[in-house]
PDB file of N, CA and C in Angstrom:
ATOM      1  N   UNK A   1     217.780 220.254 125.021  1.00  0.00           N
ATOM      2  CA  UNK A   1     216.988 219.428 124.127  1.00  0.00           C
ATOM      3  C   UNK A   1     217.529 219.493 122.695  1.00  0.00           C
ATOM      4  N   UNK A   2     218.028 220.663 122.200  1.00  0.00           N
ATOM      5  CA  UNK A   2     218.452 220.746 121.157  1.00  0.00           C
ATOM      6  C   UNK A   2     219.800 219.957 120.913  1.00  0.00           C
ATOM      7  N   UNK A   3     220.316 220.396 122.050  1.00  0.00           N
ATOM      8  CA  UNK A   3     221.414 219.882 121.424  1.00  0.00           C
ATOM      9  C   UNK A   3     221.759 218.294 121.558  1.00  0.00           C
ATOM     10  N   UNK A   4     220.792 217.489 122.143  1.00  0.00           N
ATOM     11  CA  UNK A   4     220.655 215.868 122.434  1.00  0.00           C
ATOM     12  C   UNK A   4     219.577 215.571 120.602  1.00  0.00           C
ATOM     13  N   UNK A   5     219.493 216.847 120.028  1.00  0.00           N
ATOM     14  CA  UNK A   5     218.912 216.551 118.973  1.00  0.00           C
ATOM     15  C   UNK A   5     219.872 215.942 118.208  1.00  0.00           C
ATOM     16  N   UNK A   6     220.750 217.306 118.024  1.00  0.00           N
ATOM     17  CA  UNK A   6     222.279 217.119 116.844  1.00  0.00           C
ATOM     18  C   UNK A   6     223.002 216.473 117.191  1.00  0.00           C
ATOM     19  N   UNK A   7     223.059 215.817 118.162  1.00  0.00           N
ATOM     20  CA  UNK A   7     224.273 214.675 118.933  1.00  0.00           C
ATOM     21  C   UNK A   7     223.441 213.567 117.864  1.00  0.00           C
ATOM     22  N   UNK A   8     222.181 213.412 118.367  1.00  0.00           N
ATOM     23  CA  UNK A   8     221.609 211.710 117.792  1.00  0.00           C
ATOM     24  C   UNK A   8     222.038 211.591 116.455  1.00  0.00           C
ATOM     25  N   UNK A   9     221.859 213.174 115.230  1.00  0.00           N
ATOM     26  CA  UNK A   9     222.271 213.185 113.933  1.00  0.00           C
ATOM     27  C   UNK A   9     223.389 212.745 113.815  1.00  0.00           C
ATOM     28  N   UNK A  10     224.805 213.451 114.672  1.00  0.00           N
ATOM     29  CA  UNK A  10     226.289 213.461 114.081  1.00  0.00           C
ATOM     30  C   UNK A  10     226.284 211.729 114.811  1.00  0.00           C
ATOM     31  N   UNK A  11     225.820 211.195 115.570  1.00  0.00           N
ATOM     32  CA  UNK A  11     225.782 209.824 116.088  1.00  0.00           C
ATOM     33  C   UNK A  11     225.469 208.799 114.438  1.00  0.00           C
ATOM     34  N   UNK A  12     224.267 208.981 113.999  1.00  0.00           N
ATOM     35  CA  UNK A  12     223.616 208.697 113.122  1.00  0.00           C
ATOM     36  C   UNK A  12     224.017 208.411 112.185  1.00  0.00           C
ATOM     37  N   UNK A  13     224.917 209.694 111.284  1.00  0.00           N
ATOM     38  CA  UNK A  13     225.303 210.317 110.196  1.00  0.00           C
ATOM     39  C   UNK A  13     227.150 209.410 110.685  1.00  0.00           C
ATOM     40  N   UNK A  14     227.874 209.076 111.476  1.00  0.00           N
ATOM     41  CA  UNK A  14     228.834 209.154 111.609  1.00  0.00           C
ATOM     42  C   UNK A  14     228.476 207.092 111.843  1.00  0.00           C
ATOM     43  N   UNK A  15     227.565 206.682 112.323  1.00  0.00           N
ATOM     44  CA  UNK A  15     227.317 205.260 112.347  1.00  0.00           C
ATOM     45  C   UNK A  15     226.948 204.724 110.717  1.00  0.00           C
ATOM     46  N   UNK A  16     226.244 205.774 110.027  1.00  0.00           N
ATOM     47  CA  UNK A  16     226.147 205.583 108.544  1.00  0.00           C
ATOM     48  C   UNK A  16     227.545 205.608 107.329  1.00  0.00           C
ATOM     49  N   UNK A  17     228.335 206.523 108.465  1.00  0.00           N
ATOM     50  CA  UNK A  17     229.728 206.423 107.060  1.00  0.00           C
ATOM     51  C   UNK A  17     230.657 205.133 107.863  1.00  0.00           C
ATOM     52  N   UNK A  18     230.576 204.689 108.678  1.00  0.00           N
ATOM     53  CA  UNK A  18     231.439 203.481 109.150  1.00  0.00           C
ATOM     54  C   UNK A  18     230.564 202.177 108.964  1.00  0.00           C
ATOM     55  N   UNK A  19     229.356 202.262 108.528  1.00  0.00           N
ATOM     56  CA  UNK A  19     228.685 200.772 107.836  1.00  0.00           C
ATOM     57  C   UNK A  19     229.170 201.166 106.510  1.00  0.00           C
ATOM     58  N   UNK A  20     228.940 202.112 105.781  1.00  0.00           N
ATOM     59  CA  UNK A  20     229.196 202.488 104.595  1.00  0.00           C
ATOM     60  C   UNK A  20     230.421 202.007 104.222  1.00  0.00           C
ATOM     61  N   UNK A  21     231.251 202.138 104.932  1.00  0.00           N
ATOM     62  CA  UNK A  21     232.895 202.120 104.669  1.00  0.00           C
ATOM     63  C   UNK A  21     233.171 200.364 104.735  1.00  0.00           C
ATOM     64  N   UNK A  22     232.605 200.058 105.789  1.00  0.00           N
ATOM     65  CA  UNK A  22     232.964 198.692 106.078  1.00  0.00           C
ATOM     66  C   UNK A  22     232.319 197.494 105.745  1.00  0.00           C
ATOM     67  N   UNK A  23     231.541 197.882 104.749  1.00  0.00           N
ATOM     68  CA  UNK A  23     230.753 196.991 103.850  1.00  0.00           C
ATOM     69  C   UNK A  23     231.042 197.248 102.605  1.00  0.00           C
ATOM     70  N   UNK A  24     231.384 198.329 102.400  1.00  0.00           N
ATOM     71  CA  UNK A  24     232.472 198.178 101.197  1.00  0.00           C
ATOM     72  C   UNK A  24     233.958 197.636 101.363  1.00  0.00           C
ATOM     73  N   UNK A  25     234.614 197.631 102.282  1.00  0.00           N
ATOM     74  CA  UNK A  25     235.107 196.733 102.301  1.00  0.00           C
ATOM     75  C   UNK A  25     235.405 195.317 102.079  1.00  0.00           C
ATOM     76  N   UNK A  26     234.105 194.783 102.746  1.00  0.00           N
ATOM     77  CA  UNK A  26     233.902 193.616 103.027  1.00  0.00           C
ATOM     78  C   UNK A  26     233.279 193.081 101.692  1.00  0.00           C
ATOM     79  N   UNK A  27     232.448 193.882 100.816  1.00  0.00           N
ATOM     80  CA  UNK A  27     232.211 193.097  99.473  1.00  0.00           C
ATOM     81  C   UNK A  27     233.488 193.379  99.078  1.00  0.00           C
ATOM     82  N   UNK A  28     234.307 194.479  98.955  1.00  0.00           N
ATOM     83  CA  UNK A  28     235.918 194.044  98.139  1.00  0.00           C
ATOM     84  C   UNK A  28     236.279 193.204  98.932  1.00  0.00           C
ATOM     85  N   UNK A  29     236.797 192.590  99.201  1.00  0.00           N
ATOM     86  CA  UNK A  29     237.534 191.333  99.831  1.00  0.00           C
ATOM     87  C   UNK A  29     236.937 190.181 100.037  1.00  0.00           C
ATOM     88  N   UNK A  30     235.468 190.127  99.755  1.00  0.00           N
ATOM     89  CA  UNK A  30     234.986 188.881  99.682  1.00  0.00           C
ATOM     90  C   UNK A  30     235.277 188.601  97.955  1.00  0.00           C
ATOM     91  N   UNK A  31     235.011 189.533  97.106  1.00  0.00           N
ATOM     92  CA  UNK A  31     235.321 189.771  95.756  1.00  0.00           C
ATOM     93  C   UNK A  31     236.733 188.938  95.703  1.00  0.00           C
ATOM     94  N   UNK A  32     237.874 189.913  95.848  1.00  0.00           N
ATOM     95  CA  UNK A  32     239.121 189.293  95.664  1.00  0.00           C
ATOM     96  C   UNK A  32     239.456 187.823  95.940  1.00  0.00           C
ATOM     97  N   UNK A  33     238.472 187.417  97.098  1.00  0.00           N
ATOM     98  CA  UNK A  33     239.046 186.562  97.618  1.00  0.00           C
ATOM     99  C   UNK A  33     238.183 185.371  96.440  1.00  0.00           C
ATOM    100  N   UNK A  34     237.021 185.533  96.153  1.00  0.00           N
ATOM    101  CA  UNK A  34     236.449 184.347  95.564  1.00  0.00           C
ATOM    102  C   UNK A  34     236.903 184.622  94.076  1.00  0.00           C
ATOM    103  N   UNK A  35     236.187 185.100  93.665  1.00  0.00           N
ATOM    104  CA  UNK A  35     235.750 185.803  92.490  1.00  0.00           C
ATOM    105  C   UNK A  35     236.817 185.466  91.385  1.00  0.00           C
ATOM    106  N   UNK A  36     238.525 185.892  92.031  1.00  0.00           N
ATOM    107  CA  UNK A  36     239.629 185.272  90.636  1.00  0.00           C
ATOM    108  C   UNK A  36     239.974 183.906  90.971  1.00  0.00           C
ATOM    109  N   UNK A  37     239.498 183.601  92.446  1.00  0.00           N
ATOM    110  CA  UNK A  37     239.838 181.823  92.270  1.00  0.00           C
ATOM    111  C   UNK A  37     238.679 181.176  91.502  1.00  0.00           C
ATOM    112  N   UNK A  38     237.913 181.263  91.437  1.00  0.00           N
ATOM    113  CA  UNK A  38     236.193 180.376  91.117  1.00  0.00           C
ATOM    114  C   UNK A  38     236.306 180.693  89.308  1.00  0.00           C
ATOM    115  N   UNK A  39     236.347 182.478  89.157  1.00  0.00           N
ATOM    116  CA  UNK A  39     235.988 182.762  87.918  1.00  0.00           C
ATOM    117  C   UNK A  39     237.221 183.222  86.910  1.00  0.00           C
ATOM    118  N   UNK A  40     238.426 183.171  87.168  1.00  0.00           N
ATOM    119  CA  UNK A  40     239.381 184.338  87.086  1.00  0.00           C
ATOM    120  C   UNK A  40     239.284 185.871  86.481  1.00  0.00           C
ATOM    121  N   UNK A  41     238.224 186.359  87.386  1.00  0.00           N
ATOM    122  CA  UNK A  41     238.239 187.496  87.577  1.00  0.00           C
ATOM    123  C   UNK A  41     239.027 188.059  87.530  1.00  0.00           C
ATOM    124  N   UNK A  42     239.309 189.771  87.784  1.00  0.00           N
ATOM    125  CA  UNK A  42     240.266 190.581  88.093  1.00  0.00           C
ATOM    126  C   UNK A  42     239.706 190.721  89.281  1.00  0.00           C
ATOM    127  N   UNK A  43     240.737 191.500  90.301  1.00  0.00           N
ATOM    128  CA  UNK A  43     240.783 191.850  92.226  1.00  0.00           C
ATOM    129  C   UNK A  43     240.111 193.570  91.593  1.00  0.00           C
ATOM    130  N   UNK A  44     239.137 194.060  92.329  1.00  0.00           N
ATOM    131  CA  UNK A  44     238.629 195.282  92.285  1.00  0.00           C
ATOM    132  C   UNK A  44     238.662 195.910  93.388  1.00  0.00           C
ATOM    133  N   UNK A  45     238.606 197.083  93.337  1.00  0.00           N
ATOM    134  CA  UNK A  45     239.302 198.557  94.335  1.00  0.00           C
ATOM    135  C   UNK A  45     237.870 198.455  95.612  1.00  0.00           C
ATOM    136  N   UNK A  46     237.869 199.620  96.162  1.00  0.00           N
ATOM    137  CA  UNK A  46     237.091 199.623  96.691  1.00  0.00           C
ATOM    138  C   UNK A  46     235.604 201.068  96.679  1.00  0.00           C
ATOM    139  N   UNK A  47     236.353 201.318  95.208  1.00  0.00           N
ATOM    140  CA  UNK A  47     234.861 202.223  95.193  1.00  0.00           C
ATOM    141  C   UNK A  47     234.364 201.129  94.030  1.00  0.00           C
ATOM    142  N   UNK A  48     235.047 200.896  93.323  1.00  0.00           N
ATOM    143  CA  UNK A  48     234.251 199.466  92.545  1.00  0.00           C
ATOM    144  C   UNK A  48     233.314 198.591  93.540  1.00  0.00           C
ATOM    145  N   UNK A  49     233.900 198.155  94.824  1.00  0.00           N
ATOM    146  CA  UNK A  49     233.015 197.546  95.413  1.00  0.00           C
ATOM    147  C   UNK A  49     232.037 198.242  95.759  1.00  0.00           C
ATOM    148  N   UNK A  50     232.111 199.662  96.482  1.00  0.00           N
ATOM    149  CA  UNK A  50     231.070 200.099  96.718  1.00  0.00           C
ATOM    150  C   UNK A  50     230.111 200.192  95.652  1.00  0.00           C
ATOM    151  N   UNK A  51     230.414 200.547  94.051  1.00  0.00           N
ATOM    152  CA  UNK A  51     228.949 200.121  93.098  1.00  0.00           C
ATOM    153  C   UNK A  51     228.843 199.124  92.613  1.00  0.00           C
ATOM    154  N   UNK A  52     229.681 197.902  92.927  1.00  0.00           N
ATOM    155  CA  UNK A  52     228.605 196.633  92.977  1.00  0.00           C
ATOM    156  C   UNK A  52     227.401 196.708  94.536  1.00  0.00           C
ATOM    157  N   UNK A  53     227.547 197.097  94.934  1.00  0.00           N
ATOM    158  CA  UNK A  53     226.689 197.180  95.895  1.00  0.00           C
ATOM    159  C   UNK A  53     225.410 198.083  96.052  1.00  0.00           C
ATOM    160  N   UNK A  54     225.932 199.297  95.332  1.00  0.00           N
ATOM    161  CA  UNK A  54     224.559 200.013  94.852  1.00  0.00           C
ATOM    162  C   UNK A  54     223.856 199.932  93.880  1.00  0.00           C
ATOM    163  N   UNK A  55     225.007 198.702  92.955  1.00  0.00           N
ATOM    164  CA  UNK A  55     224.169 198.018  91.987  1.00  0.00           C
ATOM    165  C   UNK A  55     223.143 197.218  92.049  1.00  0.00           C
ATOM    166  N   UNK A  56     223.522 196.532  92.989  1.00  0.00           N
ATOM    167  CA  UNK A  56     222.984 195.653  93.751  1.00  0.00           C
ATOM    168  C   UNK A  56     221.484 195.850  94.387  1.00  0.00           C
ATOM    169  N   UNK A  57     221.596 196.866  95.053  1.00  0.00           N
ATOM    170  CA  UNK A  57     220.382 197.675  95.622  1.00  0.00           C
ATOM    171  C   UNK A  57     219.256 198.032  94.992  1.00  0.00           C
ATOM    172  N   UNK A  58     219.879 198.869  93.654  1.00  0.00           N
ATOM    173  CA  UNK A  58     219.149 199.645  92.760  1.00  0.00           C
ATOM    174  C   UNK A  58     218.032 197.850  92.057  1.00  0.00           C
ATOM    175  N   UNK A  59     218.632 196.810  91.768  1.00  0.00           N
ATOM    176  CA  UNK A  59     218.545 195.929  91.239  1.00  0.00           C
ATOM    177  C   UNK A  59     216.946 195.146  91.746  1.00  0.00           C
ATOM    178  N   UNK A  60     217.621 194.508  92.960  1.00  0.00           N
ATOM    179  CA  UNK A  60     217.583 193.650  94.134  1.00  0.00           C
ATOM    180  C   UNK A  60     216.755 194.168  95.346  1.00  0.00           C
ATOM    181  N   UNK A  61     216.552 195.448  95.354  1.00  0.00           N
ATOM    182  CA  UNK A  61     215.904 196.400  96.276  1.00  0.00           C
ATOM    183  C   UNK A  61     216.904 196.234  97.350  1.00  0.00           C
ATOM    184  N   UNK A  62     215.898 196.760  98.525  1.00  0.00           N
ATOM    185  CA  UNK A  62     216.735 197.512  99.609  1.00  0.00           C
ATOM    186  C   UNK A  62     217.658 196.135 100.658  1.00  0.00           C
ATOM    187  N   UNK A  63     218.604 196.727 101.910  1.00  0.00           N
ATOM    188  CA  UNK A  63     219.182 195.683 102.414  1.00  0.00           C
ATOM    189  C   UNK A  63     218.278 195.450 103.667  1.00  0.00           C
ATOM    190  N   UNK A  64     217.435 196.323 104.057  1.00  0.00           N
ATOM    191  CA  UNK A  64     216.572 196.320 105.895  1.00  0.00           C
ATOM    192  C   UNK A  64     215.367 195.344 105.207  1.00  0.00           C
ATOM    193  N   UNK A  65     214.915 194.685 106.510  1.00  0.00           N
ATOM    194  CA  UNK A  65     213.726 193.638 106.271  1.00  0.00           C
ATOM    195  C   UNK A  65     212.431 194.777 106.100  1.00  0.00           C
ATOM    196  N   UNK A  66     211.168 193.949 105.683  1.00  0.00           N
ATOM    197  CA  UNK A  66     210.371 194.748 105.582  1.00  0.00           C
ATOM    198  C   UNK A  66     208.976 194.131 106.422  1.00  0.00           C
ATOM    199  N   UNK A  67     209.589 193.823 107.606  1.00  0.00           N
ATOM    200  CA  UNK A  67     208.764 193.340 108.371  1.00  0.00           C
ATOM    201  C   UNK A  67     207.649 194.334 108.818  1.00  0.00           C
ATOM    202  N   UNK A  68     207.854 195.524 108.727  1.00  0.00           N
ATOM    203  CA  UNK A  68     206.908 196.767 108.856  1.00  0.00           C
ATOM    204  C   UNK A  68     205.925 196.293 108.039  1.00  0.00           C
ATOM    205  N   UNK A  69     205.568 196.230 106.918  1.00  0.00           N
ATOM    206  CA  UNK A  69     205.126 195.927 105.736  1.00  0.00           C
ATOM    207  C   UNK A  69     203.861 194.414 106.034  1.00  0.00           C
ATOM    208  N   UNK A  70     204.869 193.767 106.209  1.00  0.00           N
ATOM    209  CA  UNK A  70     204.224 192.423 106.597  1.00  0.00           C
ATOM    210  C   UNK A  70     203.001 192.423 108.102  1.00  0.00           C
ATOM    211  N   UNK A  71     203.523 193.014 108.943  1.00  0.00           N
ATOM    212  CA  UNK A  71     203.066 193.439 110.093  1.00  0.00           C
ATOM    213  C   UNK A  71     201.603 194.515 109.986  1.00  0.00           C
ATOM    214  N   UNK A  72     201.893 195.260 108.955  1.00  0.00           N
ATOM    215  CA  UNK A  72     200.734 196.249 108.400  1.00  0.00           C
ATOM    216  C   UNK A  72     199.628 194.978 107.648  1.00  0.00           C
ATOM    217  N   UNK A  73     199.797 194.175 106.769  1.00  0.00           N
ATOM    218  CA  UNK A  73     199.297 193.545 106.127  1.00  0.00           C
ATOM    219  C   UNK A  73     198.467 192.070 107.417  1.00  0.00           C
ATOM    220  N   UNK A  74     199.097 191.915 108.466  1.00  0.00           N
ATOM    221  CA  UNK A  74     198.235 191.561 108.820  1.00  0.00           C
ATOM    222  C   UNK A  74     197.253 191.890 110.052  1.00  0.00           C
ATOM    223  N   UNK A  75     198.193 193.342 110.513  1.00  0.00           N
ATOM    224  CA  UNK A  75     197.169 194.045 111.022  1.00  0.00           C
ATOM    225  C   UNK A  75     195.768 194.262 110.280  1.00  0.00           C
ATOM    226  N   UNK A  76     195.756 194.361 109.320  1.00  0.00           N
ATOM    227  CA  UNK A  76     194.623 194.877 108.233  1.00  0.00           C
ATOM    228  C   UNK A  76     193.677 193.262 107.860  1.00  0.00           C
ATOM    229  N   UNK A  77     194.241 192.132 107.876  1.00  0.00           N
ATOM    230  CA  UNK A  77     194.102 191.165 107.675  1.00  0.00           C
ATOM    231  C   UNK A  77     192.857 190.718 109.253  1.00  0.00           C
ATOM    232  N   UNK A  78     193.616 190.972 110.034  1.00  0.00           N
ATOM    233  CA  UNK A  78     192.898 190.856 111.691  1.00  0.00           C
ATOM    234  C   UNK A  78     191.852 191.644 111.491  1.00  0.00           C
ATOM    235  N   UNK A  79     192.019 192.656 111.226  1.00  0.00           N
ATOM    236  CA  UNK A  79     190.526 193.497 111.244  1.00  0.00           C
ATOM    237  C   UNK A  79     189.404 193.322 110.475  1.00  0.00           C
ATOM    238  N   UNK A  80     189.421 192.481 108.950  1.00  0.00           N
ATOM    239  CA  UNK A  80     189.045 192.373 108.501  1.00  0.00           C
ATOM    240  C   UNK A  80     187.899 191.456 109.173  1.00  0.00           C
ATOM    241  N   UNK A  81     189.004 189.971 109.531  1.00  0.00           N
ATOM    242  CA  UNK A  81     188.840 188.843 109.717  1.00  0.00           C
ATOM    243  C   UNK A  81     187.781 189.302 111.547  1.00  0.00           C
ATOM    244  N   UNK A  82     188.052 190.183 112.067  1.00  0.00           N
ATOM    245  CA  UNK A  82     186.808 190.050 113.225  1.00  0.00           C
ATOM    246  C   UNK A  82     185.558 191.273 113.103  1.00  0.00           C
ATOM    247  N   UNK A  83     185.453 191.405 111.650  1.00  0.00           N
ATOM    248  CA  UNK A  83     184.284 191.934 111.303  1.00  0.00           C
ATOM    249  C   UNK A  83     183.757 190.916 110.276  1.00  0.00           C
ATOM    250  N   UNK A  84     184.155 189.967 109.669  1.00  0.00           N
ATOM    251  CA  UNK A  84     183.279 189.014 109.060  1.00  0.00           C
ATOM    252  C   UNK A  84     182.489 187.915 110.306  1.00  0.00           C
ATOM    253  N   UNK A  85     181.428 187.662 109.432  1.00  0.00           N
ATOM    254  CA  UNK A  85     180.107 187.318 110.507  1.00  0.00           C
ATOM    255  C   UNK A  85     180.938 185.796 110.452  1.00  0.00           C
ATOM    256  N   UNK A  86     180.179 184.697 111.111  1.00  0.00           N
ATOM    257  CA  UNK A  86     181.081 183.226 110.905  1.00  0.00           C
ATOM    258  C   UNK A  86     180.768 182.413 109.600  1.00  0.00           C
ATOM    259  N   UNK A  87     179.804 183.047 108.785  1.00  0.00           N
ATOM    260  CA  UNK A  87     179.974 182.306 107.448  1.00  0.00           C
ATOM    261  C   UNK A  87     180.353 182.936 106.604  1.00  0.00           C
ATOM    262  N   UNK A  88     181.216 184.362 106.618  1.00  0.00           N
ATOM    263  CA  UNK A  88     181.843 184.530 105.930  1.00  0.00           C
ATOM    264  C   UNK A  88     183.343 184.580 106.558  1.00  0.00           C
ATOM    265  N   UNK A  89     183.537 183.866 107.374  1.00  0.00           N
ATOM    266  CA  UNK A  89     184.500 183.323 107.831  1.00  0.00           C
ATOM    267  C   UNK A  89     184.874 182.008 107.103  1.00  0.00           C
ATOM    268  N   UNK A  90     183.581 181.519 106.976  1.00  0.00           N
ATOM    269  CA  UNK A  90     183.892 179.630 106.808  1.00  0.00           C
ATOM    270  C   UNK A  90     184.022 179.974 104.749  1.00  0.00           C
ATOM    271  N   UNK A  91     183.547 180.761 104.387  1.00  0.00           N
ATOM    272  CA  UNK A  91     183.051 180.743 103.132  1.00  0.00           C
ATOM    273  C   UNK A  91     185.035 181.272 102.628  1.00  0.00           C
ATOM    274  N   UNK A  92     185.710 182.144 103.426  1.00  0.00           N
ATOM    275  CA  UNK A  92     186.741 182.712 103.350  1.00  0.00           C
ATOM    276  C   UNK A  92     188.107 181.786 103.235  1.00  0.00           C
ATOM    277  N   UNK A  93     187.954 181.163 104.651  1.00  0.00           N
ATOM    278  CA  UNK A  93     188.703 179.667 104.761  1.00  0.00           C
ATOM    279  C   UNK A  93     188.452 178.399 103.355  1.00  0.00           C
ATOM    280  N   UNK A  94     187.239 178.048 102.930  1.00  0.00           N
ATOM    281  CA  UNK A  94     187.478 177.617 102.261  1.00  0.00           C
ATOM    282  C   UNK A  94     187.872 177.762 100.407  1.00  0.00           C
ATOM    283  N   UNK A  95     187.887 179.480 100.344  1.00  0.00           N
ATOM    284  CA  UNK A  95     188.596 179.710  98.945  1.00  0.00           C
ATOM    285  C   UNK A  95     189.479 179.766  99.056  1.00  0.00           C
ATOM    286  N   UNK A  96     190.137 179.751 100.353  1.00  0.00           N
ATOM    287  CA  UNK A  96     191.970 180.125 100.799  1.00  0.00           C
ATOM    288  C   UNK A  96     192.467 178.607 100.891  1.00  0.00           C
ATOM    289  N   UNK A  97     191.515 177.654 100.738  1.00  0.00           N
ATOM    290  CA  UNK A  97     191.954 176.179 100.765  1.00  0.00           C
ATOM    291  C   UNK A  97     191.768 175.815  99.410  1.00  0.00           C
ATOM    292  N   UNK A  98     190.887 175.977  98.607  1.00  0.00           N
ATOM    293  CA  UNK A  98     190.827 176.080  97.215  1.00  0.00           C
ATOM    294  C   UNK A  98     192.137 176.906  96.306  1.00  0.00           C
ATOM    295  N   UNK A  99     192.495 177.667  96.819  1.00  0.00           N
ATOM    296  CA  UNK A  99     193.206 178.431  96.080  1.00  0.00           C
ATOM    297  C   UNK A  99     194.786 177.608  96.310  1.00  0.00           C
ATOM    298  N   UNK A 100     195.193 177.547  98.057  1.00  0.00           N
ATOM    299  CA  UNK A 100     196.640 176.608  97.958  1.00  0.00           C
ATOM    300  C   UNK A 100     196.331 175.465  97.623  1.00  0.00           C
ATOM    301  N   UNK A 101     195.554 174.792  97.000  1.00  0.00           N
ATOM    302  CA  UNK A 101     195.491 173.354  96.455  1.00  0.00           C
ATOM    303  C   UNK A 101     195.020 172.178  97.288  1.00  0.00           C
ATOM    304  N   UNK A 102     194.759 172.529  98.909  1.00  0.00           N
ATOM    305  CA  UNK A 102     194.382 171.649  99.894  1.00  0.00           C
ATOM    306  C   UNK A 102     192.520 171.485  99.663  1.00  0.00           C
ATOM    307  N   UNK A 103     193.041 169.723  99.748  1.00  0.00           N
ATOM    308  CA  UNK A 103     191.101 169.470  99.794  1.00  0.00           C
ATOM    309  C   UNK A 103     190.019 170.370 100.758  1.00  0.00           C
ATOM    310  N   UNK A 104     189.077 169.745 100.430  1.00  0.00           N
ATOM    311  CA  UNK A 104     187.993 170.120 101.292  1.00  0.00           C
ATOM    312  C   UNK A 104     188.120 169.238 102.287  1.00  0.00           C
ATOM    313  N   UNK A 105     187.978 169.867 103.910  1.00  0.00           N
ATOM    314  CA  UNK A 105     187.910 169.213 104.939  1.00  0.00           C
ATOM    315  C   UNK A 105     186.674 168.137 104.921  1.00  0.00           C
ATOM    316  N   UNK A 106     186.730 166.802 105.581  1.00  0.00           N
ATOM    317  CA  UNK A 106     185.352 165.980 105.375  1.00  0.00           C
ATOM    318  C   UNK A 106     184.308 166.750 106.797  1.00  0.00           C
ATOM    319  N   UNK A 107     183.293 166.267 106.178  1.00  0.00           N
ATOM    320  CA  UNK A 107     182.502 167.245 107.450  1.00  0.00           C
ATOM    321  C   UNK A 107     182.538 166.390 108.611  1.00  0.00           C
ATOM    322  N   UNK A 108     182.015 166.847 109.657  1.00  0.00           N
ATOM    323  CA  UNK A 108     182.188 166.473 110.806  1.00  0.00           C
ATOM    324  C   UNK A 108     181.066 165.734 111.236  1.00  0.00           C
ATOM    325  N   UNK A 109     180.728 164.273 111.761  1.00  0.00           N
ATOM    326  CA  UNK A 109     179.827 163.700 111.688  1.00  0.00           C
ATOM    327  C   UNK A 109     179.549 163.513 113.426  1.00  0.00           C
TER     328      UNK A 109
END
């Protein structure tokens, strides 16, 4: 067990320095390649590329989606929404139609 522990790490840790490596790459050479035709830039190395990229990060936030996030928000959203009674359902729907700018529905005759 242990040792299917430290395998997953050096797996992990060794899949992290070959994205690392090869995305620095790949912003240097997307660099070179645009950058002195478009702007006449200078061609930059590749630890330069690597801190445009953590520049980037630090900036711009992170590169993974944050669908976790979104997914939490409407888990919490669902729960809300099947503990309100049905007129504060209807009362809910229509400040959320007030608020994006859509009319009031005509009533139903």
């Amino acid at each position: 067990m242990k040792g299917n522990w430290m395998a997953r790490i050096i797996k992990f840790m060794l899949f992290a320095v070959i994205a690392f490596v090869v995305f620095g790459f790949v912003v240097m050479a997307l660099w070179n390649w645009l950058m002195p035709a478009l702007f006449g830039l200078r061609h930059i190395g590749f630890w330069q590329a690597v801190g445009i990229v953590i520049l980037c990060k630090i900036l711009f936030g992170s590169f993974h989606s944050h669908g976790g996030g979104r997914m939490h928000w409407r888990r919490r959203m669902r729960e809300r929404w099947e503990h309100m009674t049905p007129e504060e359902r209807e009362k809910f729907q229509t400040n959320m139609r007030a608020w994006c700018g859509v009319p009031k529905p005509e009533p139903k005759v």
